[in-house]
N, C-alpha and C. Protein backbone atom coordinates (compact mmCIF):
# COMPACT_ATOMS: atom_id res chain seq x y z
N UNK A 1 0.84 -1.18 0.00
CA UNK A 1 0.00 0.00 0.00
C UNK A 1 0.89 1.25 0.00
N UNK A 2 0.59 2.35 -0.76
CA UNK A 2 1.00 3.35 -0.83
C UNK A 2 0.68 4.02 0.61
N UNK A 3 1.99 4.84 0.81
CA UNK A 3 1.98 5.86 1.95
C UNK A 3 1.12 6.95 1.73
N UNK A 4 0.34 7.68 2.47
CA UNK A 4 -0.24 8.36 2.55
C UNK A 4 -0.26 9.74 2.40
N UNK A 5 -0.60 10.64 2.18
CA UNK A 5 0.25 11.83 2.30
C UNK A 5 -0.29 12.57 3.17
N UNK A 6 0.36 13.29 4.21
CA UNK A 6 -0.44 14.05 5.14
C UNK A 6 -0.14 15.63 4.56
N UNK A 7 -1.40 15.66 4.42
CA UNK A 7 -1.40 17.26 4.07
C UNK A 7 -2.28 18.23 5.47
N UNK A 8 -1.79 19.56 5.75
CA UNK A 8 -2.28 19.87 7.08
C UNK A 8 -2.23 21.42 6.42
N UNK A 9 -3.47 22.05 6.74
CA UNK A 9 -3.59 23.80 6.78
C UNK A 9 -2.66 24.53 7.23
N UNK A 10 -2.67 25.96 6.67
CA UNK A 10 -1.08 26.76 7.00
C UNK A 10 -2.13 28.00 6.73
N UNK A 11 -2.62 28.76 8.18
CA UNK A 11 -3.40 30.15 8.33
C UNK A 11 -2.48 31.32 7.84
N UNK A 12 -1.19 31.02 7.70
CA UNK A 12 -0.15 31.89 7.82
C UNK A 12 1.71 31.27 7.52
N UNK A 13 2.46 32.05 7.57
CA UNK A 13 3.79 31.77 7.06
C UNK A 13 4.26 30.32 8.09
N UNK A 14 3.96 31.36 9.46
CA UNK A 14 4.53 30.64 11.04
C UNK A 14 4.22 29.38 10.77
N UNK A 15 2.69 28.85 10.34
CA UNK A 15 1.68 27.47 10.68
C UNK A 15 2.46 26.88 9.87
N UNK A 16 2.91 27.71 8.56
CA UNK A 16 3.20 27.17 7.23
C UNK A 16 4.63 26.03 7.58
N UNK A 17 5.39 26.99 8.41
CA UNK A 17 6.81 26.35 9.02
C UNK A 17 6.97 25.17 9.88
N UNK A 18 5.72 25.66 10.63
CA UNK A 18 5.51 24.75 11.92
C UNK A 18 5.08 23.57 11.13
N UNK A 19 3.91 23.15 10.34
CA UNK A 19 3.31 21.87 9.66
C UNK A 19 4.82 21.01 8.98
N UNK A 20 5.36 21.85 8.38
CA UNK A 20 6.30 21.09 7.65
C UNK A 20 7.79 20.65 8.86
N UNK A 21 7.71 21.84 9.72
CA UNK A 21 8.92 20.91 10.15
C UNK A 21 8.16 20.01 11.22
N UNK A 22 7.03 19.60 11.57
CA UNK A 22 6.76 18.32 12.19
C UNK A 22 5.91 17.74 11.36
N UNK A 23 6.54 17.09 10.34
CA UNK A 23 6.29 16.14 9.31
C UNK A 23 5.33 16.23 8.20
N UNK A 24 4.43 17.66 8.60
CA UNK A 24 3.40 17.27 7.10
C UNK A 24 3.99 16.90 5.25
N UNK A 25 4.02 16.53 4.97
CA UNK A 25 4.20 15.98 3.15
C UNK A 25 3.80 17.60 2.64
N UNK A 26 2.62 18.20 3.17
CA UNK A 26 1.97 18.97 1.95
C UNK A 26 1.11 19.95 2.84
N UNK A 27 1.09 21.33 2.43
CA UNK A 27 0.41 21.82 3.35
C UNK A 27 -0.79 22.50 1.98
N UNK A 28 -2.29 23.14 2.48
CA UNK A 28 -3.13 24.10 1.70
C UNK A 28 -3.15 25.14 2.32
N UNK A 29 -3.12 26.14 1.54
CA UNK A 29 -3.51 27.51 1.70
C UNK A 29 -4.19 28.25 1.42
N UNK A 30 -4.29 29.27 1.92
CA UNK A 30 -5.29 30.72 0.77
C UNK A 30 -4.56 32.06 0.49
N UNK A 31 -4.78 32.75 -0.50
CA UNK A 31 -4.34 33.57 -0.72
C UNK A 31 -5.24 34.69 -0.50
N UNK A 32 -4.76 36.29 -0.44
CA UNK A 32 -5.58 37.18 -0.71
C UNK A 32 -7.20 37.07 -1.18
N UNK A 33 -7.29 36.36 -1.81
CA UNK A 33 -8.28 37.01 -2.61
C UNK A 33 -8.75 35.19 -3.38
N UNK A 34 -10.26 34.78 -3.72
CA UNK A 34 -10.47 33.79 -4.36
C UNK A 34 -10.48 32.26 -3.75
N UNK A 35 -10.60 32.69 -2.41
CA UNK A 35 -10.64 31.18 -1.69
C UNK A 35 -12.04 31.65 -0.56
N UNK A 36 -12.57 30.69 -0.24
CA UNK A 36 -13.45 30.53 0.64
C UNK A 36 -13.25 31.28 1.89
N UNK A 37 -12.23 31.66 2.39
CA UNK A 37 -11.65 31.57 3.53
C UNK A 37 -10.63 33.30 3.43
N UNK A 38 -11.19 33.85 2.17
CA UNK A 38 -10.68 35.74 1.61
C UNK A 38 -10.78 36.09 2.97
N UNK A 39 -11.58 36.25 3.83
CA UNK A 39 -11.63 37.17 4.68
C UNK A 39 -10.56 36.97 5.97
N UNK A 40 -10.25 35.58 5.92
CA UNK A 40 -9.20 35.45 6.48
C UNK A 40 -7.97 35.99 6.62
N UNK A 41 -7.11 36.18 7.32
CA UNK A 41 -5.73 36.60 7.06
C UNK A 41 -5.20 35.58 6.02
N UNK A 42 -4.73 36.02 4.93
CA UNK A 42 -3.92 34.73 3.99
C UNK A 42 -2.68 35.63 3.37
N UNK A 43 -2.39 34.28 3.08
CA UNK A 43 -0.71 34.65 1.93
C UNK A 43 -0.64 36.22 1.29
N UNK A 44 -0.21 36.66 0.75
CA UNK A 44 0.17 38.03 0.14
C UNK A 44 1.27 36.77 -0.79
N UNK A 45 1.18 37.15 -1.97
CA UNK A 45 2.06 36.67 -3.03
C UNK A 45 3.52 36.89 -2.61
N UNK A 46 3.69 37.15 -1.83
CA UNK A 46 5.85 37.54 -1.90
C UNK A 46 5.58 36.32 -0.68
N UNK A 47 4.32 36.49 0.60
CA UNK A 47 4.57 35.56 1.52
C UNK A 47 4.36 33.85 0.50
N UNK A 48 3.65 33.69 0.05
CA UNK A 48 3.37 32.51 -0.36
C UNK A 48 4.56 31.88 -1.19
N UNK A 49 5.68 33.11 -1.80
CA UNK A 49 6.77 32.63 -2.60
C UNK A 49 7.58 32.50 -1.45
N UNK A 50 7.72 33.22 -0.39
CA UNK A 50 8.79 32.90 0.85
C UNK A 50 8.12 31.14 1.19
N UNK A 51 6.84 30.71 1.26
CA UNK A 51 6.15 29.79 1.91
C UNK A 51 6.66 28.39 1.15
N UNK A 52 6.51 28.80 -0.62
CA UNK A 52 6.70 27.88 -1.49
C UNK A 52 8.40 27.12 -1.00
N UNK A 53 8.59 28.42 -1.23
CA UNK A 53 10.54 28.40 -1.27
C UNK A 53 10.96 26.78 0.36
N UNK A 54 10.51 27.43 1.37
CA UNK A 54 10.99 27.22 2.18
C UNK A 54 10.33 25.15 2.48
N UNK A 55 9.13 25.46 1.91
CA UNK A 55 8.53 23.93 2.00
C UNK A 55 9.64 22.99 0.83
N UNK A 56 9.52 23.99 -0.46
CA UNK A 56 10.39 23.02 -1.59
C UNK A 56 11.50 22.63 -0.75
N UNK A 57 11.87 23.53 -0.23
CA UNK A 57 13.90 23.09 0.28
C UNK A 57 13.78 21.77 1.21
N UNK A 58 12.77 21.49 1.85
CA UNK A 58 12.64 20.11 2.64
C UNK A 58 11.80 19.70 2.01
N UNK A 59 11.65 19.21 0.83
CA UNK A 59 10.96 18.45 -0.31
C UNK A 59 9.94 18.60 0.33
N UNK A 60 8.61 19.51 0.42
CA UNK A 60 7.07 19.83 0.70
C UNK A 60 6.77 19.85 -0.47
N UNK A 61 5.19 19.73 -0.39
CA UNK A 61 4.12 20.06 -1.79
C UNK A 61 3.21 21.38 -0.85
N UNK A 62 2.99 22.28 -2.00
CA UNK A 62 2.47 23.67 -1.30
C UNK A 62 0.91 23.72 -2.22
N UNK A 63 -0.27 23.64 -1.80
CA UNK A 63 -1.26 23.75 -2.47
C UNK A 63 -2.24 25.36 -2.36
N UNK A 64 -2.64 25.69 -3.49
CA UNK A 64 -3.04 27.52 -3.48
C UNK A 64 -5.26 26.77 -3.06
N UNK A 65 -5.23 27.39 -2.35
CA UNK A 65 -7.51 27.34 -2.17
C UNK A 65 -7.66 28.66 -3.41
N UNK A 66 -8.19 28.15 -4.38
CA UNK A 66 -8.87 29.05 -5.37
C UNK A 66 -10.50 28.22 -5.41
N UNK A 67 -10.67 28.29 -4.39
CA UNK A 67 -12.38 27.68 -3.98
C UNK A 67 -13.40 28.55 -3.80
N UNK A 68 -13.46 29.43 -4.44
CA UNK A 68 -14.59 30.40 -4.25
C UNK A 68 -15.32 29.72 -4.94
N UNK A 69 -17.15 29.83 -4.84
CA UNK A 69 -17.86 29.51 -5.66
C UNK A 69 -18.47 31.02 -6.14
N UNK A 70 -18.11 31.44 -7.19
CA UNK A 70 -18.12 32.84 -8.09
C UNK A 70 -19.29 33.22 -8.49
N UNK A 71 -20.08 34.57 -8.18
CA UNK A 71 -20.70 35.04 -8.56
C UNK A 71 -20.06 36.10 -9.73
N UNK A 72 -20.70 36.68 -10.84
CA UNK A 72 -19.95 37.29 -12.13
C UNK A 72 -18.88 38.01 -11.74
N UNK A 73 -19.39 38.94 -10.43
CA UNK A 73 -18.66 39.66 -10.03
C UNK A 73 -17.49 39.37 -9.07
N UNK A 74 -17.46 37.73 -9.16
CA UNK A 74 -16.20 37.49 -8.33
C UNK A 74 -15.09 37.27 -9.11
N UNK A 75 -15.41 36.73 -10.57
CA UNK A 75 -14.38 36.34 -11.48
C UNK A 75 -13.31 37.51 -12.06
N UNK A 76 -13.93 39.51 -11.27
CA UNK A 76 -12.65 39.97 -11.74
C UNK A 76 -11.77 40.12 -11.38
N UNK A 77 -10.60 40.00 -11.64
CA UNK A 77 -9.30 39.91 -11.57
C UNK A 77 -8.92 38.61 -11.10
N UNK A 78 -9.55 37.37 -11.25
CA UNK A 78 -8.96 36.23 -11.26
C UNK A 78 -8.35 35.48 -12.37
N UNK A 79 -8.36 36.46 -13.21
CA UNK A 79 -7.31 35.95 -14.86
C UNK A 79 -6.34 36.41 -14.09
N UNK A 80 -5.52 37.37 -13.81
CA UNK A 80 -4.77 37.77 -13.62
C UNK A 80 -4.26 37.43 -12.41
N UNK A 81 -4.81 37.03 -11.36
CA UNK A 81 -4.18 36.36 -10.11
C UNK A 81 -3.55 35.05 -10.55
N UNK A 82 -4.22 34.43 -11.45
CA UNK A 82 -3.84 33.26 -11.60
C UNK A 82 -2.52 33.73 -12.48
N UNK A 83 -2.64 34.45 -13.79
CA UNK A 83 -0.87 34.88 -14.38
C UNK A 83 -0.05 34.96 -13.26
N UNK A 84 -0.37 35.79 -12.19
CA UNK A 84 0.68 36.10 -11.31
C UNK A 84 1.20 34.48 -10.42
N UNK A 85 0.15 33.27 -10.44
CA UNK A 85 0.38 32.27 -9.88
C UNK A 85 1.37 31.72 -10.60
N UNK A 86 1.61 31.70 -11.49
CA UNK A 86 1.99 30.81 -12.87
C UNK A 86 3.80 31.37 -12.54
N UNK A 87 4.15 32.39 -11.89
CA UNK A 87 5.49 33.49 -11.62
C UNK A 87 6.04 31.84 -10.67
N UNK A 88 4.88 31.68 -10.11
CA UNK A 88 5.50 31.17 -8.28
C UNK A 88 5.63 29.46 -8.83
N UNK A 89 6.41 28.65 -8.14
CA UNK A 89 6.54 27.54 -8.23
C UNK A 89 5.40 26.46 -7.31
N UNK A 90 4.27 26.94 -7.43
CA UNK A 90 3.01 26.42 -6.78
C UNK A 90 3.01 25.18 -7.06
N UNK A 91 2.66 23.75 -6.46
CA UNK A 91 2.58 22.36 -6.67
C UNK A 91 1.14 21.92 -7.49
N UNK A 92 0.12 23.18 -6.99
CA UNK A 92 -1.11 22.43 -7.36
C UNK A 92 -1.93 23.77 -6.61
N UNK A 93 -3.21 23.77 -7.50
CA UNK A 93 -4.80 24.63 -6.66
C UNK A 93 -5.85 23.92 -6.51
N UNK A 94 -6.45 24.59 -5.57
CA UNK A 94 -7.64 23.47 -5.07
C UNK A 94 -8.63 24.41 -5.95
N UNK A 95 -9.40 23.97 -6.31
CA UNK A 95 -10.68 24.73 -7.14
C UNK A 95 -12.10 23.86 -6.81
N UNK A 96 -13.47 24.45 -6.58
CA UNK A 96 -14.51 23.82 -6.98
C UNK A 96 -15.12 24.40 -7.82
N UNK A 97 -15.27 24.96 -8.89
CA UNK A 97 -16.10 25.46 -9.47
C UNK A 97 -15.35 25.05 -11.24
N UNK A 98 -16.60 25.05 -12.02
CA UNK A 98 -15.87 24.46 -13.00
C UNK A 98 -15.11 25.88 -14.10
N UNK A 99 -15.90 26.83 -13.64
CA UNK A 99 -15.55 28.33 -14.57
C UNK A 99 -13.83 28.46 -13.95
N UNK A 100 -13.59 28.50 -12.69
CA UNK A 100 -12.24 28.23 -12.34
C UNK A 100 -11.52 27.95 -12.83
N UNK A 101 -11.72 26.71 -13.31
CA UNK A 101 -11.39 25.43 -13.64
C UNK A 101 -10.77 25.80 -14.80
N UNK A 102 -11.79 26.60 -16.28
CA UNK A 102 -11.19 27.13 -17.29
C UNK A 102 -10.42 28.04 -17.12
N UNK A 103 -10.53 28.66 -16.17
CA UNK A 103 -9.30 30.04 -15.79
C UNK A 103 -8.32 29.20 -15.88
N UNK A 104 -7.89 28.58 -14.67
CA UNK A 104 -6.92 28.09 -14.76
C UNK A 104 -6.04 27.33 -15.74
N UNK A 105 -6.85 26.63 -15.89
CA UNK A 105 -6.65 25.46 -17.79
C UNK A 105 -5.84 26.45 -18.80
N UNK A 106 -6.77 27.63 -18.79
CA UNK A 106 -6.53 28.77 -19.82
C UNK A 106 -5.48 29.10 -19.92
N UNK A 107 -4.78 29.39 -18.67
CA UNK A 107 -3.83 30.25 -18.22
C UNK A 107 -2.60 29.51 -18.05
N UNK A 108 -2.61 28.91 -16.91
CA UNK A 108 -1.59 27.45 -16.65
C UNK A 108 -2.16 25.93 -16.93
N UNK A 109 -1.97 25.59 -18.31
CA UNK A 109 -2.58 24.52 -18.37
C UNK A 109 -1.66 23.42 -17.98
N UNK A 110 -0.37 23.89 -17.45
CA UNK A 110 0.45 22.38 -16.57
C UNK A 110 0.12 22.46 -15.25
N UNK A 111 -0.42 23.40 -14.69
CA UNK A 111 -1.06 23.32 -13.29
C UNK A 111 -1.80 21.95 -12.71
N UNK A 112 -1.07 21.47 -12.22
CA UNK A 112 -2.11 20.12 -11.07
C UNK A 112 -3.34 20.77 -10.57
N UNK A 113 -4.10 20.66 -10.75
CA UNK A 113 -5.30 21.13 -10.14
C UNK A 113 -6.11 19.67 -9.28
N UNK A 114 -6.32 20.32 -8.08
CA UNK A 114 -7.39 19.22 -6.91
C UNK A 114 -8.66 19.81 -7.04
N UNK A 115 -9.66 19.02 -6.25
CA UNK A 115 -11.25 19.36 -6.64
C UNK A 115 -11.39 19.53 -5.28
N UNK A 116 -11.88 20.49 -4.70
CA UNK A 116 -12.45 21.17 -3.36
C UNK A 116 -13.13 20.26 -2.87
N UNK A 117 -13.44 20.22 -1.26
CA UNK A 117 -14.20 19.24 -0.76
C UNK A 117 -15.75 20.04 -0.68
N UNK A 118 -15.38 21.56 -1.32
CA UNK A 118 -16.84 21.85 -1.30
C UNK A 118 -17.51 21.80 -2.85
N UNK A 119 -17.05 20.99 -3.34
CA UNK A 119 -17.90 20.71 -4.89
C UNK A 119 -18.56 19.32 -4.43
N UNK A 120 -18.10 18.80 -3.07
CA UNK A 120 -19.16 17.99 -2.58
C UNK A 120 -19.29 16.45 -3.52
N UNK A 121 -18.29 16.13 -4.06
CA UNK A 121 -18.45 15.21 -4.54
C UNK A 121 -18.41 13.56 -3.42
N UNK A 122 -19.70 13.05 -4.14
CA UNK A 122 -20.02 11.67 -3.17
C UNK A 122 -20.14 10.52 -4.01
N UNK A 123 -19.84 10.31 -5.78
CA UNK A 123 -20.13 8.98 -6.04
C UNK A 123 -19.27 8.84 -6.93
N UNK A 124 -18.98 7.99 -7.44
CA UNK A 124 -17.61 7.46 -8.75
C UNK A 124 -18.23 8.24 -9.83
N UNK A 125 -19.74 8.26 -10.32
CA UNK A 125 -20.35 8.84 -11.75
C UNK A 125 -19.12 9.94 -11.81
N UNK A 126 -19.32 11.41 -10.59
CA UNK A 126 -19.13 12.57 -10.50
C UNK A 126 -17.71 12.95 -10.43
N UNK A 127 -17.08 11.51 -9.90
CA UNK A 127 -15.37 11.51 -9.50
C UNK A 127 -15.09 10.90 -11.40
N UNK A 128 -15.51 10.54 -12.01
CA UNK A 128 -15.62 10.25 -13.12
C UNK A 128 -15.20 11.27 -14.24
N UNK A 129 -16.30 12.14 -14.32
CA UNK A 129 -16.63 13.20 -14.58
C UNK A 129 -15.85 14.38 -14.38
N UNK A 130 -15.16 14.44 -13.45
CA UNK A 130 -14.28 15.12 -13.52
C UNK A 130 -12.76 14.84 -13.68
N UNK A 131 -12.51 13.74 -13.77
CA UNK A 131 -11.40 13.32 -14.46
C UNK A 131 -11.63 13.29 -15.57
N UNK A 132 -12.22 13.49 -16.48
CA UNK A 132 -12.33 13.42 -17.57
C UNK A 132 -12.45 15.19 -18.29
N UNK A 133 -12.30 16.31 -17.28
CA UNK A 133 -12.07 17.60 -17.32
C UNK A 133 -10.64 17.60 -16.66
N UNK A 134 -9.87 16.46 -16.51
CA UNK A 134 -8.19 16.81 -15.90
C UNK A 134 -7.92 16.56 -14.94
N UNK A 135 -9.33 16.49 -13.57
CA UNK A 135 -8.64 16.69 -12.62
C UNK A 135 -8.29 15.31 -12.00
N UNK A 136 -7.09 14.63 -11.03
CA UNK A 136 -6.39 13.49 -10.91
C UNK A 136 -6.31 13.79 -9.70
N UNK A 137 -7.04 14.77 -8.83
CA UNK A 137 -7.03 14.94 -7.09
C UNK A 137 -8.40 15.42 -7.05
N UNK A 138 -8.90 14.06 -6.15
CA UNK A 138 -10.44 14.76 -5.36
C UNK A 138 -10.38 14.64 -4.05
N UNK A 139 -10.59 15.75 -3.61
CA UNK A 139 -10.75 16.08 -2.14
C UNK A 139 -12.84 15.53 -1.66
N UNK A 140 -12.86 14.51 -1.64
CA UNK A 140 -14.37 14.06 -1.06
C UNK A 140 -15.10 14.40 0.00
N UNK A 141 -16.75 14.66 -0.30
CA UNK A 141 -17.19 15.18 0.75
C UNK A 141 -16.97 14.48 2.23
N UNK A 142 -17.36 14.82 3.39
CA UNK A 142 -17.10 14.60 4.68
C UNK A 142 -17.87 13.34 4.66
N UNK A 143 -19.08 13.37 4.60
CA UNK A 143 -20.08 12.75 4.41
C UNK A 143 -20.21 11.29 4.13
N UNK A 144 -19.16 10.86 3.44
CA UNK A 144 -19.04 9.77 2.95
C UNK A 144 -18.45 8.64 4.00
N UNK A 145 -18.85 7.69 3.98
CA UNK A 145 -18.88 6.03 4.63
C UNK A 145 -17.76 5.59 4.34
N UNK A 146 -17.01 4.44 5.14
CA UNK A 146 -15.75 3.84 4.45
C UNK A 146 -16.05 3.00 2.96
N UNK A 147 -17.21 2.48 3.34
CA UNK A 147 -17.50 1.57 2.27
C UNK A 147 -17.81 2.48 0.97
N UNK A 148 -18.38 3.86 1.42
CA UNK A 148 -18.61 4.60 -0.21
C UNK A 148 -17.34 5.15 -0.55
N UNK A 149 -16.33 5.46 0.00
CA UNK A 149 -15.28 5.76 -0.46
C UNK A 149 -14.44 4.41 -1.10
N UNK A 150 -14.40 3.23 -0.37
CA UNK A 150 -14.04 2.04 -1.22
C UNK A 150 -14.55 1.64 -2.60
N UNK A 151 -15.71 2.13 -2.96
CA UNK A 151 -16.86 1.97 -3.83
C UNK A 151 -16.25 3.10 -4.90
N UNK A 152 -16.10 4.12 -4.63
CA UNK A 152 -15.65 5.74 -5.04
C UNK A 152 -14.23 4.83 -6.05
N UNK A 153 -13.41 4.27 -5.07
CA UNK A 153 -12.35 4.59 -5.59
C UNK A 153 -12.13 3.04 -6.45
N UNK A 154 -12.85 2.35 -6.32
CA UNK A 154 -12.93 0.63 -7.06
C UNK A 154 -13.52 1.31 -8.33
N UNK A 155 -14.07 2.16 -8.22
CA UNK A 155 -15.24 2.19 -9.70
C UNK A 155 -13.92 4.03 -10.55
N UNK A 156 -13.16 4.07 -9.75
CA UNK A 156 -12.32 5.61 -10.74
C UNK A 156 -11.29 4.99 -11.39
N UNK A 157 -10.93 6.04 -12.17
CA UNK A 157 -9.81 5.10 -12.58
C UNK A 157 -8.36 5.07 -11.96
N UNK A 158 -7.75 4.69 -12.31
CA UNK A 158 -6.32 4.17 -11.23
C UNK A 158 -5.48 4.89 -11.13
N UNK A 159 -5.46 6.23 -12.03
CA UNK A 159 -4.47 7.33 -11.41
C UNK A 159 -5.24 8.69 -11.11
N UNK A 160 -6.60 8.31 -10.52
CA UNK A 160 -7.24 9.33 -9.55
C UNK A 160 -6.97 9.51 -8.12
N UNK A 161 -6.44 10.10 -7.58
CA UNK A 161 -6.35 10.15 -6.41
C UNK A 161 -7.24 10.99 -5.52
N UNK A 162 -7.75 10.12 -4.56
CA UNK A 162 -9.03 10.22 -3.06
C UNK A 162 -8.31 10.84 -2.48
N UNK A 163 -8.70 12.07 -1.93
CA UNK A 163 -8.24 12.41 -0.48
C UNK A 163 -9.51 12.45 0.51
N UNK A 164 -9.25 12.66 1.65
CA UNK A 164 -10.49 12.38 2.24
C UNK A 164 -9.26 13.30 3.95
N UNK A 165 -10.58 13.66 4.42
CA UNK A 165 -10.30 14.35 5.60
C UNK A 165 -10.24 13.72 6.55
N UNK A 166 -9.38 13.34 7.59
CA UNK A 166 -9.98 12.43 8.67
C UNK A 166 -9.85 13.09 10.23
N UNK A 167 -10.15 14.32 10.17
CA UNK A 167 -10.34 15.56 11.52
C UNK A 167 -11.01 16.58 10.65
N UNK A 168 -12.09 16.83 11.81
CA UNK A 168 -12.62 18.04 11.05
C UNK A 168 -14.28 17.83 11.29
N UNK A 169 -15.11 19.26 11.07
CA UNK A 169 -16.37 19.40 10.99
C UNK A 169 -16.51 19.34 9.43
N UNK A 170 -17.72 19.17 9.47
CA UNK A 170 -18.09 19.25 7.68
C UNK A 170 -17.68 20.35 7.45
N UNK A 171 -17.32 20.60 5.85
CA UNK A 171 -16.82 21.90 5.35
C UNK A 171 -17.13 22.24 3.85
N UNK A 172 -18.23 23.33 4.28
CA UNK A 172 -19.07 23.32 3.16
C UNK A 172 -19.26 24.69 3.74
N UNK A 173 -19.19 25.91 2.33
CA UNK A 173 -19.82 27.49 2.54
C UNK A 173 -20.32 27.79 1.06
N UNK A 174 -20.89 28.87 0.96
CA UNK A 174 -21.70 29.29 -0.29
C UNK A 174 -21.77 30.84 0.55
């Protein structure tokens, strides 16, 4: 069996340091602007390149939250956040929304992109379905049973990768 990867939240630079030097593989983040979690204190682009830098040097994976679910008026200036992503040596973005999805594609189409655990996906059809738009990381809803996630991942295909949360309240906003 493959090792697991522990990936753990980084509110900030400090968390960012702290996760990786007691063992996380991979940390997620948010930036300014375009994640669920904007109003939060997050990254500033020079912090997230100090963040990138310092995880790469002890072989980390650094993931960007571009999880907003967008109203018209959220999509402006997310062409251009994302150019400015494309500068930084980012591992991968979490996205749920599929308009995102083309931003990103558009823009950085070698970008790893993961699927948000708030696009709520719960059955192989949907984990399907979106591998077949690129994406090869699903973050699954909370919600799900051991046996539906066994089910999830018997019926995807074999270089999809499940993540699944195993601490935590449900995590779902609109």
């Amino acid at each position: 069996m493959k090792r697991p990867e522990l990936l753990a939240p980084a509110g900030n630079l400090e968390k960012l340091k702290i996760a990786v030097i007691y063992g996380a593989d991979a940390v997620y983040l948010g930036g300014e602007n375009f994640g669920l979690r904007a109003g939060a204190k997050n990254f500033t682009l020079k912090q997230l390149a100090e963040g990138i830098k310092f995880a790469h040097d002890r072989g980390k994976r650094v993931y960007l939250t571009l999880n907003i679910i967008p109203h018209n008026e959220d999509l402006v200036g997310l062409p251009e956040y994302v150019a400015k992503l494309k500068e930084l040596d980012l591992d991968a973005v979490i996205i749920s929304d599929p308009g995102v999805l083309k931003i990103v594609k558009n823009i950085i189409p070698e970008m790893e992109i993961h699927l948000s655990t708030q696009a709520n996906t719960t059955n192989y059809a949907t984990v399907n379905f979106w591998y077949e738009q690129g994406i090869r990381r699903i973050i699954l809803a909370r919600e799900l049973s051991l046996e539906e996630i066994k089910e999830i991942i018997k019926k995807s295909p074999h270089d999809m990768k499940i993540e699944t949360f195993v601490h935590g309240a449900m995590c779902i906003s609109y």
